[in-house]
Protein backbone atom coordinates (compact mmCIF):
# COMPACT_ATOMS: atom_id res chain seq x y z
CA UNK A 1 -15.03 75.86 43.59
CA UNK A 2 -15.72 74.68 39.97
CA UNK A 3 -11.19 73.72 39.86
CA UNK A 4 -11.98 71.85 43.40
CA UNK A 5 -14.49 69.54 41.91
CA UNK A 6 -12.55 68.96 38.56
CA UNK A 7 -9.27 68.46 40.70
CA UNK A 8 -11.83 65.67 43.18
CA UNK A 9 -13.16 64.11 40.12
CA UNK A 10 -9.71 63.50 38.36
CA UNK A 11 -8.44 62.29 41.54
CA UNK A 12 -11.76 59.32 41.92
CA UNK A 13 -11.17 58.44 38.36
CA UNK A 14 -7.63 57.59 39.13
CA UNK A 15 -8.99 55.94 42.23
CA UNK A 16 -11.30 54.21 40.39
CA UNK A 17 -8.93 52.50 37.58
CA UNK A 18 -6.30 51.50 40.15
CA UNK A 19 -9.55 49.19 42.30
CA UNK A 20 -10.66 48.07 39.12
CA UNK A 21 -7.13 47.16 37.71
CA UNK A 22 -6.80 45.36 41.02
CA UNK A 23 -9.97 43.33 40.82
CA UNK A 24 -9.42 41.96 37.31
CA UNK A 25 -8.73 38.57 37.54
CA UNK A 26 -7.72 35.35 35.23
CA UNK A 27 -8.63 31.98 36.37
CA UNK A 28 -7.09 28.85 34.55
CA UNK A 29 -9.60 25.85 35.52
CA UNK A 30 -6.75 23.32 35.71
CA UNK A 31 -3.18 24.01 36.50
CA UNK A 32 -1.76 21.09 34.86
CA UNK A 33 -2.99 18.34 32.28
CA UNK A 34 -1.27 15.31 31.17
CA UNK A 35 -2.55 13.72 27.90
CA UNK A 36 -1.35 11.28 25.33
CA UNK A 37 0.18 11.64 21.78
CA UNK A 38 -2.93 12.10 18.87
CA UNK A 39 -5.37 12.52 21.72
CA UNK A 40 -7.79 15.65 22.16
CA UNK A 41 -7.78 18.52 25.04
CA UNK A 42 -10.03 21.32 26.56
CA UNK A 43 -7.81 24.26 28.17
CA UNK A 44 -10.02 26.70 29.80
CA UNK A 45 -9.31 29.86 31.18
CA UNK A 46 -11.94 32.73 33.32
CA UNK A 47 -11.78 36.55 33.65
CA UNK A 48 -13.35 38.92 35.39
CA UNK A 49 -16.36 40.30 33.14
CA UNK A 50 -18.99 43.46 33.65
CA UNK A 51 -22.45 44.19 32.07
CA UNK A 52 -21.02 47.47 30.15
CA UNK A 53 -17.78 45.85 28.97
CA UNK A 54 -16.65 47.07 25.65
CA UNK A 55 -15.56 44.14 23.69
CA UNK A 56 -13.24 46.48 21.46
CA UNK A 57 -11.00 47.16 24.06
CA UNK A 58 -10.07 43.31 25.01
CA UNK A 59 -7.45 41.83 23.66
CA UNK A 60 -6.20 37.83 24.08
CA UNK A 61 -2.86 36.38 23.84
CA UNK A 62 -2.84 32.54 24.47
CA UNK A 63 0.94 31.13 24.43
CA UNK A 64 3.40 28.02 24.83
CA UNK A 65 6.20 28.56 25.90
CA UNK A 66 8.86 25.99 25.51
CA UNK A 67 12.73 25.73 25.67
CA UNK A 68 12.56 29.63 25.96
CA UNK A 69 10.13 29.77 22.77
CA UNK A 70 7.17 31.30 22.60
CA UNK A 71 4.23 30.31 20.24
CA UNK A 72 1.00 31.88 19.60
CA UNK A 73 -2.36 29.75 19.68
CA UNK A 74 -5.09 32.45 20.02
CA UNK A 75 -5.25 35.58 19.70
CA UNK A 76 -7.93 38.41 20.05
CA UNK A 77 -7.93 42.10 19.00
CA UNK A 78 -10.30 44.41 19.82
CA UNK A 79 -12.75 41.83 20.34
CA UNK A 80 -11.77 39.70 17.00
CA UNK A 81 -9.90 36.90 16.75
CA UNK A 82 -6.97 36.99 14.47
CA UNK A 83 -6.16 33.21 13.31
CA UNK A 84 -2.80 34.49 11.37
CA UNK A 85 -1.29 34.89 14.51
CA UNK A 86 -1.65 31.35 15.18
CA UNK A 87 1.70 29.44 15.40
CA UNK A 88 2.14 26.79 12.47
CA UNK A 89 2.45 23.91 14.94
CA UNK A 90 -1.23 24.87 15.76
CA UNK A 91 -2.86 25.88 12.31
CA UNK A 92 -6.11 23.57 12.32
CA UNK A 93 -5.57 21.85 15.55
CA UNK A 94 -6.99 24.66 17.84
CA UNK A 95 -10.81 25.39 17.90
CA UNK A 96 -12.35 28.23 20.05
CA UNK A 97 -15.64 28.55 21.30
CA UNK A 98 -16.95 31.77 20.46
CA UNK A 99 -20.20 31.84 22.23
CA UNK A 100 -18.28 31.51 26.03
CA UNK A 101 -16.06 34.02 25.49
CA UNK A 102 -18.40 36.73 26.48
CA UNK A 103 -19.14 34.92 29.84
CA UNK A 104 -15.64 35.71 30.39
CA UNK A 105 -14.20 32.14 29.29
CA UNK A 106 -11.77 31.16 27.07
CA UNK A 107 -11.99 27.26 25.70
CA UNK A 108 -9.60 26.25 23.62
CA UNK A 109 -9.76 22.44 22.24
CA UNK A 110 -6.64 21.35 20.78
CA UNK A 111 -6.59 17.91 18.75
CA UNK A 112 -4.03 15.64 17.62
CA UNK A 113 -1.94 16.28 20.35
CA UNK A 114 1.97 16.14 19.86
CA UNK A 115 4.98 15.43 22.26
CA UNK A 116 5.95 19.26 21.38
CA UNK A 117 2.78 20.75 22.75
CA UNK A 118 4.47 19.88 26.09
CA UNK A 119 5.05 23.08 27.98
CA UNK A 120 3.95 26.25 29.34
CA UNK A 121 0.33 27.77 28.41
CA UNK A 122 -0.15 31.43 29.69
CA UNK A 123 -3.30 33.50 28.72
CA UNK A 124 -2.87 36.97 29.01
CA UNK A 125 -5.97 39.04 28.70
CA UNK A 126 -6.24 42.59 29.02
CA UNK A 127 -10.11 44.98 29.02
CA UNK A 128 -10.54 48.29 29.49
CA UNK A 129 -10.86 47.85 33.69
CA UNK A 130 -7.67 45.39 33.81
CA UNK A 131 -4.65 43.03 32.73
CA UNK A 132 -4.25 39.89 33.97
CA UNK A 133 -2.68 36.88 33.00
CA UNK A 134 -2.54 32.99 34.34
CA UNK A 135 -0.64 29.25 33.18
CA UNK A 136 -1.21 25.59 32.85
CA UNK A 137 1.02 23.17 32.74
CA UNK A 138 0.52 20.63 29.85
CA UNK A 139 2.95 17.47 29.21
CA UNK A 140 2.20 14.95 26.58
CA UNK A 141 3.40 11.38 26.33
CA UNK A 142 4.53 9.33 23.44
CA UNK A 143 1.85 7.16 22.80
CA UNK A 144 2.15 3.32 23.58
CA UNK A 145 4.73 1.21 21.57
CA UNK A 146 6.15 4.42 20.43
CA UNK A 147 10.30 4.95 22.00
CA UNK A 148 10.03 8.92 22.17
CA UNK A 149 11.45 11.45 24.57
CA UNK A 150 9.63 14.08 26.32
CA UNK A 151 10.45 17.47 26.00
CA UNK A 152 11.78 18.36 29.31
CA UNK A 153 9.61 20.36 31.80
CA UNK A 154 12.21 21.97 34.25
CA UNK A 155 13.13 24.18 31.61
CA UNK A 156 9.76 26.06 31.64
CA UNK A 157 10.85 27.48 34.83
CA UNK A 158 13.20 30.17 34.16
CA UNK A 159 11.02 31.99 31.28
CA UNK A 160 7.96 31.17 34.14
CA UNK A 161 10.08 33.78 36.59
CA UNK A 162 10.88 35.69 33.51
CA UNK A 163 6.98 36.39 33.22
CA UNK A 164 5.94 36.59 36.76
CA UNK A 165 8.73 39.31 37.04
CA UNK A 166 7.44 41.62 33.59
CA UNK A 167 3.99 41.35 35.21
CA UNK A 168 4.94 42.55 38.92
CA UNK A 169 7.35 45.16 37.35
CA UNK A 170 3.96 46.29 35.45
CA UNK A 171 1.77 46.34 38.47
CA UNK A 172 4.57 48.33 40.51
CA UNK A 173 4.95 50.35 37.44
CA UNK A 174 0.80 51.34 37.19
CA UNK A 175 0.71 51.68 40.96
CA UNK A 176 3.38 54.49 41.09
CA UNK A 177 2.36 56.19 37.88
CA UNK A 178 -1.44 56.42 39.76
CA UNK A 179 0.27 57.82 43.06
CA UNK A 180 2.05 60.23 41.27
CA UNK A 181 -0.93 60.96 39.30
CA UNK A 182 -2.77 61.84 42.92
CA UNK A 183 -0.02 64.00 44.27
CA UNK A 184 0.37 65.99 41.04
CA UNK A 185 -3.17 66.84 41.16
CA UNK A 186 -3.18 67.12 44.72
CA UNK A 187 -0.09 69.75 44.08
CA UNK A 188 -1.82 71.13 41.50
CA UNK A 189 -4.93 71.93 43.48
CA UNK A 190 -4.06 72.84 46.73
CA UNK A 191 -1.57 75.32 45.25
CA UNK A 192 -3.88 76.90 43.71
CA UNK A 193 -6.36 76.80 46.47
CA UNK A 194 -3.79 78.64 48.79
CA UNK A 195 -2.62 81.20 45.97
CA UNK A 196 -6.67 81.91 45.84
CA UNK A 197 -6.48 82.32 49.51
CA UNK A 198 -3.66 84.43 49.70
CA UNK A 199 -5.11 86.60 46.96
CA UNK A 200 -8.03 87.26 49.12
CA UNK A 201 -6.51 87.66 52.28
CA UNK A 202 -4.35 90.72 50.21
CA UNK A 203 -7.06 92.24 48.75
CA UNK A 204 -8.66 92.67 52.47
């Protein structure tokens, strides 16, 4: 009896982290901004909080990617942010608020915007009950009077599948290591059970 209820419990714990994997979710507010060179930005993102969250166990990376680069804006470990992380293009042009990030909100104001911060933003954010991760879509003109290119957009797409494909091979990944989990302990428990059975029906 006592091996029955461990073996049930494993098994709802299992059950349990695969729902709550499943419901963890990252909003981006806007899916695309278009600003102007030396002009100022807000890029917000959302996640799925809970009351008894434990704020060492979530961990930020905020990234552009461009012409299959990728550079760091924010990061947070274990709760903290860690500004050396933070690309040079981005040293004391990105400001975080603090407060809103425990409502599940990350706010990022960058200033001084360049024609190189065109690209890519993805915020991937992972807690003890999840990983998710969404993307904006930022391009930045050359400001009036001023003959500049663009960076070109079309090559975001590529390292955009590139991503998309990690983050589905992880979720396929999780899923089958939790079924396998189950039918190992199932295995596990009903082979005993039967041996238990088998013992009795002997000793009769």
């Amino acid at each position: 009896m006592k091996e029955k209820m461990i073996c049930s419990m494993l098994l709802l714990l299992i059950l349990i982290s695969s729902v709550c994997a499943a419901t963890f979710v990252v909003n981006v507010t806007q899916s695309s901004y278009q600003a102007e060179e030396n002009h100022n930005i807000t890029l917000e993102w959302t996640f799925t909080t809970k009351p008894d969250i434990s704020w060492r166990f979530l961990f930020i990376f905020c990234d552009l990617i461009t012409d299959h680069r990728v550079f760091t804006l924010y990061h947070v470990h274990e709760g903290v942010e860690v500004p050396e992380s933070q690309h040079g293009q981005f040293v004391g042009r990105v400001q975080s608020e603090k407060d809103v990030l425990r409502e599940g909100r990350i706010r990022l104001h960058v200033s001084r915007l360049r024609t190189d911060d065109s690209g890519l933003y993805v915020c991937d954010v992972t807690t003890d009950y999840g990983f998710s991760s969404e993307e904006c879509q930022l391009n930045v003109t050359a400001a009036a009077g001023q003959d500049q290119l663009q960076r070109p957009t079309e090559n975001q797409q590529p390292v955009n599948r590139g991503r998309i494909g990690i983050f589905v091979a992880l979720g396929l990944i999780a899923a089958a290591a939790a079924a396998l989990m189950i039918k190992l302990i199932s295995n596990i428990c009903f082979n005993k059970s039967t041996e238990k059975t088998t013992n009795f029906r002997s000793a009769v």
